[in-house]
C-alpha atoms as a PDB file:
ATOM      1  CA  UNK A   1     253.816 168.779  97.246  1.00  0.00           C
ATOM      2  CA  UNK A   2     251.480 171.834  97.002  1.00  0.00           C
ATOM      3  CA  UNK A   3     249.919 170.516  93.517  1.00  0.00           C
ATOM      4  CA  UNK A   4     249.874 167.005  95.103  1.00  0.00           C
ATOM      5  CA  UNK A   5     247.677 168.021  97.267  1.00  0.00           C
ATOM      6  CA  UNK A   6     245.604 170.308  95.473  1.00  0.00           C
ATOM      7  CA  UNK A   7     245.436 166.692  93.054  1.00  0.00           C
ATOM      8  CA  UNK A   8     244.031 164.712  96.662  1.00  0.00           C
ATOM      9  CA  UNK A   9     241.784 167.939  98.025  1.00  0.00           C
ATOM     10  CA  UNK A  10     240.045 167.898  94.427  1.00  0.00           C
ATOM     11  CA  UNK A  11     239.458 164.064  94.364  1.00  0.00           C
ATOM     12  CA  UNK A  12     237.908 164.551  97.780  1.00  0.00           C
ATOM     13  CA  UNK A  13     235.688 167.577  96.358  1.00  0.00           C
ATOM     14  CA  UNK A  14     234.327 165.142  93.153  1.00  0.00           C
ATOM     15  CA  UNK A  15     233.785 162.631  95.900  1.00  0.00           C
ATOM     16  CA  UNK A  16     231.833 164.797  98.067  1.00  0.00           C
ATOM     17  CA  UNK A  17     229.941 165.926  95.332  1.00  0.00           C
ATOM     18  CA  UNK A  18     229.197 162.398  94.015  1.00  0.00           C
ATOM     19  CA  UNK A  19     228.050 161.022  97.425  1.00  0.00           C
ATOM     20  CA  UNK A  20     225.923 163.945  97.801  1.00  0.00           C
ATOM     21  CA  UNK A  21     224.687 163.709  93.967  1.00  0.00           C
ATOM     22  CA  UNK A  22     223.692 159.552  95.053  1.00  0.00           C
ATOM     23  CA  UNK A  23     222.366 160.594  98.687  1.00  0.00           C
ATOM     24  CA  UNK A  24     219.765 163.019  96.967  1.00  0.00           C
ATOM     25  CA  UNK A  25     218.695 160.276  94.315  1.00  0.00           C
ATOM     26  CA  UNK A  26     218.538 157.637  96.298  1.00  0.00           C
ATOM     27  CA  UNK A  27     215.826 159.700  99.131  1.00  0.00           C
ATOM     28  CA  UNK A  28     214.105 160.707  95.864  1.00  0.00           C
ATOM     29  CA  UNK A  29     213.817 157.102  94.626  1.00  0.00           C
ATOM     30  CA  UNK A  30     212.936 156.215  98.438  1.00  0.00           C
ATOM     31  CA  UNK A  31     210.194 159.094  98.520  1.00  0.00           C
ATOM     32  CA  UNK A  32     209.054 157.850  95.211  1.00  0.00           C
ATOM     33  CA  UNK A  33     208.956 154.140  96.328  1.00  0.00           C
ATOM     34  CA  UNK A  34     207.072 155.112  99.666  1.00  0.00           C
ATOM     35  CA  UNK A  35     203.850 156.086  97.624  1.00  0.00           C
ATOM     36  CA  UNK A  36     200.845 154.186  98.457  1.00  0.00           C
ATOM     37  CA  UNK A  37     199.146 152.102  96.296  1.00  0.00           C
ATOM     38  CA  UNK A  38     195.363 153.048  94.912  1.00  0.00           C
ATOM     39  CA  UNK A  39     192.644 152.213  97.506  1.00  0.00           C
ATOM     40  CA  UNK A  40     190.692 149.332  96.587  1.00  0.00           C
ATOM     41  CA  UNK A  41     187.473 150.071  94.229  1.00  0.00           C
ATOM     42  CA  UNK A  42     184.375 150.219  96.185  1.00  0.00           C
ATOM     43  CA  UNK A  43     181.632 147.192  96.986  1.00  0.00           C
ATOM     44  CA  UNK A  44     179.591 146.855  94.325  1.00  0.00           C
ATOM     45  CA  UNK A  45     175.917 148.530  94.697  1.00  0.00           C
ATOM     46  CA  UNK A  46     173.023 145.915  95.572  1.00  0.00           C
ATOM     47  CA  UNK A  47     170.680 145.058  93.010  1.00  0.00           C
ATOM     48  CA  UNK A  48     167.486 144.368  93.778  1.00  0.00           C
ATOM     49  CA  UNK A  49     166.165 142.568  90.422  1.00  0.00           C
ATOM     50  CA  UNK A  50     165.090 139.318  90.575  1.00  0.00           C
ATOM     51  CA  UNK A  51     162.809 137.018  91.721  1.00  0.00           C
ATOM     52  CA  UNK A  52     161.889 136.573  95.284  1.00  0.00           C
ATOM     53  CA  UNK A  53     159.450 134.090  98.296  1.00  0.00           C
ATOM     54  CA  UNK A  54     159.029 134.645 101.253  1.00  0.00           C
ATOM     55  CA  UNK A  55     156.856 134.198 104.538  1.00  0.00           C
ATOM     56  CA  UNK A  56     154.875 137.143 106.503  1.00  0.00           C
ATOM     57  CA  UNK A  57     152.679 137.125 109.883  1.00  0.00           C
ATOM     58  CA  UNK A  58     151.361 139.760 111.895  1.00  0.00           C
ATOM     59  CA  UNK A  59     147.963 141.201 112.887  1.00  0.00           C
ATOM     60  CA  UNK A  60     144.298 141.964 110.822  1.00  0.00           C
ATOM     61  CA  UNK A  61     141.898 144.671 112.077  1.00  0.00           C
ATOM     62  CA  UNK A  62     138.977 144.189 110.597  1.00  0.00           C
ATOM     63  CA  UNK A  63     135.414 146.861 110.480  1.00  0.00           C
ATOM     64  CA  UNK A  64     132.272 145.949 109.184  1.00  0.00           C
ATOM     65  CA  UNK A  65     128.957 147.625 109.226  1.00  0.00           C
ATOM     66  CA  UNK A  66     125.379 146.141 108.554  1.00  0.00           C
ATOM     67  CA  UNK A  67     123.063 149.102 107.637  1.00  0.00           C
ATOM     68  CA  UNK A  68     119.690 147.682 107.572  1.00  0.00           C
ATOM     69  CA  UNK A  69     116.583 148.987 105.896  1.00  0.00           C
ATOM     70  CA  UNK A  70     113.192 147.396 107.598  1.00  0.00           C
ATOM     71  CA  UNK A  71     109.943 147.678 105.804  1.00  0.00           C
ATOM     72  CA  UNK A  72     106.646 147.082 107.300  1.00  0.00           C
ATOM     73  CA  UNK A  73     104.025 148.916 104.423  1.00  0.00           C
ATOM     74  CA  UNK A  74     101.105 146.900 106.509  1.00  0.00           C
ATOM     75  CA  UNK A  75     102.112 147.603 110.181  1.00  0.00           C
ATOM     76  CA  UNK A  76     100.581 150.776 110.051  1.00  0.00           C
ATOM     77  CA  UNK A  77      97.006 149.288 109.091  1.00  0.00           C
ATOM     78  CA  UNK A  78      97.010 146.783 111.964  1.00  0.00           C
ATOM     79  CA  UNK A  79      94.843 148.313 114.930  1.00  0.00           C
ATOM     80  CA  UNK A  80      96.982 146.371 117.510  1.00  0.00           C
ATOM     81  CA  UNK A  81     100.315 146.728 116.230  1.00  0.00           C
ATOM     82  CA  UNK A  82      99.910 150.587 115.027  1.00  0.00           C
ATOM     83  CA  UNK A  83     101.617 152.216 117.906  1.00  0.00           C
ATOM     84  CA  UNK A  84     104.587 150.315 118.047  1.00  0.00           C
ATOM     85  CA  UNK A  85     104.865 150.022 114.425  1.00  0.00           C
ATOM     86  CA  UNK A  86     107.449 152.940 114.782  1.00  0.00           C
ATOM     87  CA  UNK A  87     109.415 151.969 117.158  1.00  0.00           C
ATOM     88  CA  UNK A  88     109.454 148.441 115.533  1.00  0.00           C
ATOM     89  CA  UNK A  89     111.113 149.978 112.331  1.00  0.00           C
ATOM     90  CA  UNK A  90     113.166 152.156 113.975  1.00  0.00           C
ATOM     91  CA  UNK A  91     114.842 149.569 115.883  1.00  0.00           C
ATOM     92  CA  UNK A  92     115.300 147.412 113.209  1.00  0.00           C
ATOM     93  CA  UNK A  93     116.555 149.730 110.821  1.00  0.00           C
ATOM     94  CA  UNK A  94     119.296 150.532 113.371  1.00  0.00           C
ATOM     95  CA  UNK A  95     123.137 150.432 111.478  1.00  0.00           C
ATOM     96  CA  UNK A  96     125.237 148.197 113.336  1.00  0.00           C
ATOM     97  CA  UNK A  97     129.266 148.386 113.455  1.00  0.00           C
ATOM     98  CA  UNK A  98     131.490 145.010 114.357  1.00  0.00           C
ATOM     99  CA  UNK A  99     135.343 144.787 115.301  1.00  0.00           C
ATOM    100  CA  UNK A 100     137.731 142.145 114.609  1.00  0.00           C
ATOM    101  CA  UNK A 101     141.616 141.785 115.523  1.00  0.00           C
ATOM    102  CA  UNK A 102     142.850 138.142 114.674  1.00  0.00           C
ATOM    103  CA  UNK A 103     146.474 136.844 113.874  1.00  0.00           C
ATOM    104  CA  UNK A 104     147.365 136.549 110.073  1.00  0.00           C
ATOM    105  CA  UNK A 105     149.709 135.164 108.083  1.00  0.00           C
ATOM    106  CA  UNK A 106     150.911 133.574 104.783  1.00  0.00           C
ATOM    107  CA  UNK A 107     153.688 133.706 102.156  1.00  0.00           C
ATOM    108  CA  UNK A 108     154.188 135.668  99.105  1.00  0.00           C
ATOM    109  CA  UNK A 109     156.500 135.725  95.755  1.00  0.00           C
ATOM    110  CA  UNK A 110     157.135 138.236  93.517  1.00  0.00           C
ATOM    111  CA  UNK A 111     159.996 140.058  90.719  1.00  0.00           C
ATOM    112  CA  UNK A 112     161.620 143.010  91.210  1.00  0.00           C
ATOM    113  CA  UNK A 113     163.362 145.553  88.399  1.00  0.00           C
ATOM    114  CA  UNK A 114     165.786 148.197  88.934  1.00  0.00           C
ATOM    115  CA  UNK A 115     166.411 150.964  86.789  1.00  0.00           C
ATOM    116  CA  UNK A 116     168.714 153.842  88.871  1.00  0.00           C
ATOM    117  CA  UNK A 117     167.338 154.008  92.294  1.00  0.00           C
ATOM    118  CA  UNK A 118     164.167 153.179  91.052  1.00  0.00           C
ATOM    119  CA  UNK A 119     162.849 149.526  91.885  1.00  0.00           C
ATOM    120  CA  UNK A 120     159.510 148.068  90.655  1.00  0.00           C
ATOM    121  CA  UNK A 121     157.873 144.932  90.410  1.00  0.00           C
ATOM    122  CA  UNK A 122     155.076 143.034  91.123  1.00  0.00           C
ATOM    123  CA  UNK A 123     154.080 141.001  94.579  1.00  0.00           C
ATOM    124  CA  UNK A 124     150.966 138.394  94.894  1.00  0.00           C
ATOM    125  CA  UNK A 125     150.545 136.880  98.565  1.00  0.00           C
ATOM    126  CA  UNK A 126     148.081 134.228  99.991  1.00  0.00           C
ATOM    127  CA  UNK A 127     147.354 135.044 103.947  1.00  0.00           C
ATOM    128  CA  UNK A 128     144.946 133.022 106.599  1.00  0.00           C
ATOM    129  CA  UNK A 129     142.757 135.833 107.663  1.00  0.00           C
ATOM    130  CA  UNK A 130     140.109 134.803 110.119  1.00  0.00           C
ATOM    131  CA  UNK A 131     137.741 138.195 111.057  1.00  0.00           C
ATOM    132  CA  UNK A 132     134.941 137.003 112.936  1.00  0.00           C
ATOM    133  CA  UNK A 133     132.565 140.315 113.215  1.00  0.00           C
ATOM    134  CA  UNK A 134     129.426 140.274 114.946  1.00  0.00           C
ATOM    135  CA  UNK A 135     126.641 141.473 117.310  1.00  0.00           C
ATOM    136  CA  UNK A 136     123.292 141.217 118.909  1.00  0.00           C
ATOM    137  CA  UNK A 137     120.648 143.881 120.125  1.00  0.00           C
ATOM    138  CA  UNK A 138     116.768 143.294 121.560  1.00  0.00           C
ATOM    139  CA  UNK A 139     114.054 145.677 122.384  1.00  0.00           C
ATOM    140  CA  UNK A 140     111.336 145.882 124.452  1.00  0.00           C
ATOM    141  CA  UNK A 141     108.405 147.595 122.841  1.00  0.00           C
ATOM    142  CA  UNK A 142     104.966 147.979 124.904  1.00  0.00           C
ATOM    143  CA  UNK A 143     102.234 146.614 122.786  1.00  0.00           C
ATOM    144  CA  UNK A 144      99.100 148.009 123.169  1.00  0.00           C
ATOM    145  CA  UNK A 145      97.547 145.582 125.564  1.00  0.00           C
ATOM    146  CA  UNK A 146      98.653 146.249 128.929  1.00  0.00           C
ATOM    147  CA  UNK A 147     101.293 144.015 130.311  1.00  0.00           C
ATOM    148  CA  UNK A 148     102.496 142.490 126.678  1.00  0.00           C
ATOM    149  CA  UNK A 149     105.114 144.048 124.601  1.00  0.00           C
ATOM    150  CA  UNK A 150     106.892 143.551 121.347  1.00  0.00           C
ATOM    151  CA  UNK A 151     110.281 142.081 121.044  1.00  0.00           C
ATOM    152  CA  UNK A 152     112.197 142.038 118.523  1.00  0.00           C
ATOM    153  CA  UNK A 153     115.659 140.619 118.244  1.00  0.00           C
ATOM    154  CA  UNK A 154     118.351 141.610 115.544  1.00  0.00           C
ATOM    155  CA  UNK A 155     121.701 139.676 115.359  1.00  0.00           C
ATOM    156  CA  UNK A 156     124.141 139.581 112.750  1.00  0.00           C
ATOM    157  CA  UNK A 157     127.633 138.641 111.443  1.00  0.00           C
ATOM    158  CA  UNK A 158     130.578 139.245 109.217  1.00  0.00           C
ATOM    159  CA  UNK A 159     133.536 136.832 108.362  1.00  0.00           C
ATOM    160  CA  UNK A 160     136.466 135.664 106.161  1.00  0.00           C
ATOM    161  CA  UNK A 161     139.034 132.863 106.363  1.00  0.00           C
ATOM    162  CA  UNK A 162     141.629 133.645 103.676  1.00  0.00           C
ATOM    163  CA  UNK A 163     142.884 136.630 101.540  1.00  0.00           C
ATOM    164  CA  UNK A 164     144.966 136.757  98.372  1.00  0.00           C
ATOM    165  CA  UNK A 165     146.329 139.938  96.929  1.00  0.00           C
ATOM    166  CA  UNK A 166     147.975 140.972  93.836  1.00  0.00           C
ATOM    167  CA  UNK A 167     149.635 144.142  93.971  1.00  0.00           C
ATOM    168  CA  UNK A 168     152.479 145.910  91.885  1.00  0.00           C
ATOM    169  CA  UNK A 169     154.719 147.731  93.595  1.00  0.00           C
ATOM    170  CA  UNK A 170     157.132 151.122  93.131  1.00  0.00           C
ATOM    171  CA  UNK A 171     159.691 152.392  95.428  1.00  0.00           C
ATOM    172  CA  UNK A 172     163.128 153.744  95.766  1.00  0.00           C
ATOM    173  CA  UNK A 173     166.209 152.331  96.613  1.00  0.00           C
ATOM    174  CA  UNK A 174     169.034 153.343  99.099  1.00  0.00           C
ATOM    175  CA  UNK A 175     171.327 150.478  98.272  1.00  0.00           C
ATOM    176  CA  UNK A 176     170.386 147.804 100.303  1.00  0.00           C
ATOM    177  CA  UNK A 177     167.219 150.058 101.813  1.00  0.00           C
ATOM    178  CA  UNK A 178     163.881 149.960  99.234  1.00  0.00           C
ATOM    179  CA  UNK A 179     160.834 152.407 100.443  1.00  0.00           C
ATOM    180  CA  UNK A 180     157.820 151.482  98.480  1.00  0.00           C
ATOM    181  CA  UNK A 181     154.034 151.846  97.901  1.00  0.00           C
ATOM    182  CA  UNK A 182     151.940 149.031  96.556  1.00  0.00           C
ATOM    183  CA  UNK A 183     148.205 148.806  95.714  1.00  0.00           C
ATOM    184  CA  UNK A 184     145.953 146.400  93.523  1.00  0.00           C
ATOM    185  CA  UNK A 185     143.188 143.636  93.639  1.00  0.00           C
ATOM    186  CA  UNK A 186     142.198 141.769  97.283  1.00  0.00           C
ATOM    187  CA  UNK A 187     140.163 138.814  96.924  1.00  0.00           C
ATOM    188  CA  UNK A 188     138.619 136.807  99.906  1.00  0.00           C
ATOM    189  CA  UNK A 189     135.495 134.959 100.779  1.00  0.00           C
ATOM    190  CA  UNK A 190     133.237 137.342 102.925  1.00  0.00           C
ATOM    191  CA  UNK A 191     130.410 136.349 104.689  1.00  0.00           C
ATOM    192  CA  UNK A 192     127.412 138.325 105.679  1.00  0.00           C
ATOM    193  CA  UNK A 193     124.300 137.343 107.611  1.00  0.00           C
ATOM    194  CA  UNK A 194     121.687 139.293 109.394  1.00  0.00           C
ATOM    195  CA  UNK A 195     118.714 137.707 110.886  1.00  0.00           C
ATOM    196  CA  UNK A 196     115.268 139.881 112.509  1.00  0.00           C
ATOM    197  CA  UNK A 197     112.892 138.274 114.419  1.00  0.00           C
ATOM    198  CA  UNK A 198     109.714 139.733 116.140  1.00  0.00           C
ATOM    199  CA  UNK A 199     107.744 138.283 118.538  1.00  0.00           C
ATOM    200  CA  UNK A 200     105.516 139.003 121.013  1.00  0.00           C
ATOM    201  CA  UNK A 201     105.528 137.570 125.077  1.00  0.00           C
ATOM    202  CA  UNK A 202     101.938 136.272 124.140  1.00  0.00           C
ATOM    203  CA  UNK A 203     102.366 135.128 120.481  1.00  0.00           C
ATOM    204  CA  UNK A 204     105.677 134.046 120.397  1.00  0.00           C
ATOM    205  CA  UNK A 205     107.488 134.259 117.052  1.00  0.00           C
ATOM    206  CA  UNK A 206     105.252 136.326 114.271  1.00  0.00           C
ATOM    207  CA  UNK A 207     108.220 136.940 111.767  1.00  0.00           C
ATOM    208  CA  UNK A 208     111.663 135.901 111.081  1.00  0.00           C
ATOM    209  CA  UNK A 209     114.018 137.354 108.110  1.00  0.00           C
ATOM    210  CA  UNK A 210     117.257 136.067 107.223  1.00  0.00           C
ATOM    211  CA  UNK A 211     119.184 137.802 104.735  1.00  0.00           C
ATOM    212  CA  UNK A 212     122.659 136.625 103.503  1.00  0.00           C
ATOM    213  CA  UNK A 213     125.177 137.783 101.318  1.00  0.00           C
ATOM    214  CA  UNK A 214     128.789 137.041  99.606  1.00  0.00           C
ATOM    215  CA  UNK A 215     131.760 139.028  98.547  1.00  0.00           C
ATOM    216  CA  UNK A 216     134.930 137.995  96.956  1.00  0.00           C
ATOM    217  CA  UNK A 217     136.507 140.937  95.351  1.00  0.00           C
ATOM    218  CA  UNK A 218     137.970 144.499  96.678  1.00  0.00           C
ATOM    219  CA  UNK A 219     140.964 146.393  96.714  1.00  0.00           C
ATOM    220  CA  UNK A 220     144.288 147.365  98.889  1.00  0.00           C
ATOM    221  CA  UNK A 221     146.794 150.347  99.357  1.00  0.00           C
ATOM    222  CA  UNK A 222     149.869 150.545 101.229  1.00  0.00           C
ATOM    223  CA  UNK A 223     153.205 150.479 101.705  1.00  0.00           C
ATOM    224  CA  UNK A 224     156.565 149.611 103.537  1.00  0.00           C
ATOM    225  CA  UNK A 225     160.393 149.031 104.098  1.00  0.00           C
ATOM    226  CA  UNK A 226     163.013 146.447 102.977  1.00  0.00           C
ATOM    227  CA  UNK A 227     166.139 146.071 103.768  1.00  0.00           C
ATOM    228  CA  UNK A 228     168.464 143.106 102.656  1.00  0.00           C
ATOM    229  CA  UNK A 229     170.635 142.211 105.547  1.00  0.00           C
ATOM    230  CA  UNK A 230     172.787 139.740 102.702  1.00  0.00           C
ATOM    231  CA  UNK A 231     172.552 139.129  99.369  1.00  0.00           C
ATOM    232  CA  UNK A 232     170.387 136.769  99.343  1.00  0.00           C
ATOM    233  CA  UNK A 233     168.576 137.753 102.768  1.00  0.00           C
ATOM    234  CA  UNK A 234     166.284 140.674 103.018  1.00  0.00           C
ATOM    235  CA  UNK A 235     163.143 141.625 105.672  1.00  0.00           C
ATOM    236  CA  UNK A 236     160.561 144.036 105.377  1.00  0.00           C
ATOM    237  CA  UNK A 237     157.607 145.678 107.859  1.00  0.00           C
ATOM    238  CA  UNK A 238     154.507 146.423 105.681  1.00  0.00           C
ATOM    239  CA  UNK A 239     150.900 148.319 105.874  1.00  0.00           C
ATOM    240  CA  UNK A 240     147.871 147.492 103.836  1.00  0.00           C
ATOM    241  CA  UNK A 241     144.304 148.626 103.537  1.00  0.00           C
ATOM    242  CA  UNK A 242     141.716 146.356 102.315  1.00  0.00           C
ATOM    243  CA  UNK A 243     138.294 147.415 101.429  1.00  0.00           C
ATOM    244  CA  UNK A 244     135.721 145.213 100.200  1.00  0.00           C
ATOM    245  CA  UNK A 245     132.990 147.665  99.223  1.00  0.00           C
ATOM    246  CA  UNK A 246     129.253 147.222  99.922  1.00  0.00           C
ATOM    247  CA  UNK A 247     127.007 144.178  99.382  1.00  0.00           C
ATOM    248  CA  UNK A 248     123.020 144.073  99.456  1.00  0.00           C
ATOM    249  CA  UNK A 249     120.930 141.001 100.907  1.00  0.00           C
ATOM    250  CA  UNK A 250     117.178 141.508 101.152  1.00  0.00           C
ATOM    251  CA  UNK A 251     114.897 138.990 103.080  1.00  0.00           C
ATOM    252  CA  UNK A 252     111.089 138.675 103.607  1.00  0.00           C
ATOM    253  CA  UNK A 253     109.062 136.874 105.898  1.00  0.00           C
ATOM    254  CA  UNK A 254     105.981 137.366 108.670  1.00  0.00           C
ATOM    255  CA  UNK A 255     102.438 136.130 109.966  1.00  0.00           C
ATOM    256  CA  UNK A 256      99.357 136.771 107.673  1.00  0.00           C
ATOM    257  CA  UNK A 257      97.026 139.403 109.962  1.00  0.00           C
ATOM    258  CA  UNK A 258      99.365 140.313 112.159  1.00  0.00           C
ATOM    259  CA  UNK A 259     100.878 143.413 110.200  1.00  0.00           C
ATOM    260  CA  UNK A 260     104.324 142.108 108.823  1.00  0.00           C
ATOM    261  CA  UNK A 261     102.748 139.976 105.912  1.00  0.00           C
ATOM    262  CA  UNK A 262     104.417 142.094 103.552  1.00  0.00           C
ATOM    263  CA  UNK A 263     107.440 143.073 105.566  1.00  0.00           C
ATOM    264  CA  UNK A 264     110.564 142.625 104.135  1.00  0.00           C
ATOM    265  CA  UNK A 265     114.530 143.773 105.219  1.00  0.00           C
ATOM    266  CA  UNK A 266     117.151 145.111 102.728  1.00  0.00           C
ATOM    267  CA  UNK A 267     120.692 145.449 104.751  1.00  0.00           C
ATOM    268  CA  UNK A 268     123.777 146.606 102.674  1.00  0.00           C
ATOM    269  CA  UNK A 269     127.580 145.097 104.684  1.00  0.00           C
ATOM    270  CA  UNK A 270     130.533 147.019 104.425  1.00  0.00           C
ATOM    271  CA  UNK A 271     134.047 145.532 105.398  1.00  0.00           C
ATOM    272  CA  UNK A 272     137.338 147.271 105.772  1.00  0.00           C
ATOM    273  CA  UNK A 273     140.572 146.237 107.303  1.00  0.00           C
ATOM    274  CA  UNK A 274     144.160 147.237 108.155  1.00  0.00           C
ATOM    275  CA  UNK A 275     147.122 144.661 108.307  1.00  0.00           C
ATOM    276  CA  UNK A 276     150.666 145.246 110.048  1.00  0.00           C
ATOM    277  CA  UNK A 277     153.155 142.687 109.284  1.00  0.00           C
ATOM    278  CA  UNK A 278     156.325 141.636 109.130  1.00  0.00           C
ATOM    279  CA  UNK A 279     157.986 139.416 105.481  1.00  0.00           C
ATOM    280  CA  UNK A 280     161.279 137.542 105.342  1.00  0.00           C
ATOM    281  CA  UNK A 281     162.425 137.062 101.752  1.00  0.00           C
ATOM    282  CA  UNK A 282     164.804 135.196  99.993  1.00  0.00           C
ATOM    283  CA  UNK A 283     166.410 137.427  97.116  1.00  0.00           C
ATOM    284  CA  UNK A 284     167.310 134.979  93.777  1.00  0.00           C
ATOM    285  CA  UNK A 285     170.272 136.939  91.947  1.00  0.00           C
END
């Protein structure tokens, strides 16, 4: 009886030991089974090589000058005109400064590269750019015959209607964020005029000058932010400068006797201008 038992207690014991021996396995397989699987692999960066349109609007501020140079060698020689011969060059050697906000817009196209972060290209853009610049000024100077007096009118203008640019740009990239600088050739069609006339309140008109001028080519420099909101999708807020340099125009023009027979006017114009704008572009991959 005794080893029978000793035969059942020991087949319990292997049992035991068995079921114990499976329990510990089968939580280790468990544990092993529970083990999450790899995250997925991130989004691919955005690329911003390619070609790309797109359209732009926003606002022009445009700043000419007209520095004018009058020349009168004769006024001084004329007994009735000597006195206010001064005063008569003065005035209409007077620089004069003209402002100009207008609405402009157009579209662009251009090709990125990237290499790393860094993105660069080339952009060229054709905008409506209306500045209409000008201004007017008179004198009264007293001649020296008491109750007549000299004067002289000066009125002048500057204006464009369209602008093209061709710029490359450089910037860097923050995935789908691009900070960049751009700069290159701005061409438009600039007008300048400037017209002088003196006259008298006996005489009337004695001399009239108008000098006009033309100017297609200057430069730019600025910069901005893009960001592309898809992948195919992207809009950016942009600065330029635009400077179109200086242009000369000379005019002659008076009354034989009357001091301004050899009178002449040399005026150099001047035009700068800063455009804020906003582009929507369409990205081809």
């Amino acid at each position: 009886m005794l080893a029978k038992a000793a035969s059942i207690s020991g087949s319990f014991g292997v049992a035991f030991i068995l079921f114990a021996s499976g329990s510990g396995f089968a939580a280790d397989l468990a544990r092993k089974m529970s083990v999450k699987a790899p995250p997925p692999p991130p989004a691919p960066v955005y690329s911003w090589t390619g070609w790309y349109v797109g359209l732009n609007a926003g606002a022009a501020i445009g700043h000419a000058t007209q520095d004018p140079t009058f020349s009168a060698p004769l006024c001084t020689g004329a007994s009735s005109t000597a006195n206010i011969c001064p005063q008569l060059i003065a005035f209409l050697s007077t620089e004069q400064g003209m402002n100009s906000t207008v609405f402009t817009g157009g579209g662009q196209f251009g090709h990125n590269w990237q290499w790393g972060g860094l993105v660069y290209g080339f952009e060229a853009d054709v905008e409506y750019m209306p500045l209409r610049g000008s201004f007017a000024v008179q004198s009264s100077i007293p001649a020296p015959v008491a109750g007549r007096f000299n004067t002289p009118f000066s009125s002048g203008s500057v204006t464009t209607d369209w602008l093209v640019t061709i710029r490359p740009r450089v910037g860097w990239t923050f995935d789908r964020f691009l900070v960049y600088g751009t700069g290159g050739l701005a061409v438009t069609h600039q007008h300048n005029s400037l017209t002088d006339i003196d006259s008298t309140t006996v005489g009337g008109v004695i001399g009239t000058f108008n000098a006009t001028s033309s100017q297609t080519v200057g430069w730019t420099a600025g910069g901005g932010i893009e960001y592309a909101f898809s992948n195919s999708w992207s809009v950016k807020a942009e600065y330029l400068y635009l400077d179109f340099g200086n242009v000369t125009a000379s005019a002659g023009g008076g009354v034989s006797g009357l001091g301004l027979d050899s009178a002449s006017v040399s005026v150099t114009s001047h035009l700068t201008a800063n455009i804020v704008r906003a582009g929507l572009n369409y990205q081809f991959h």
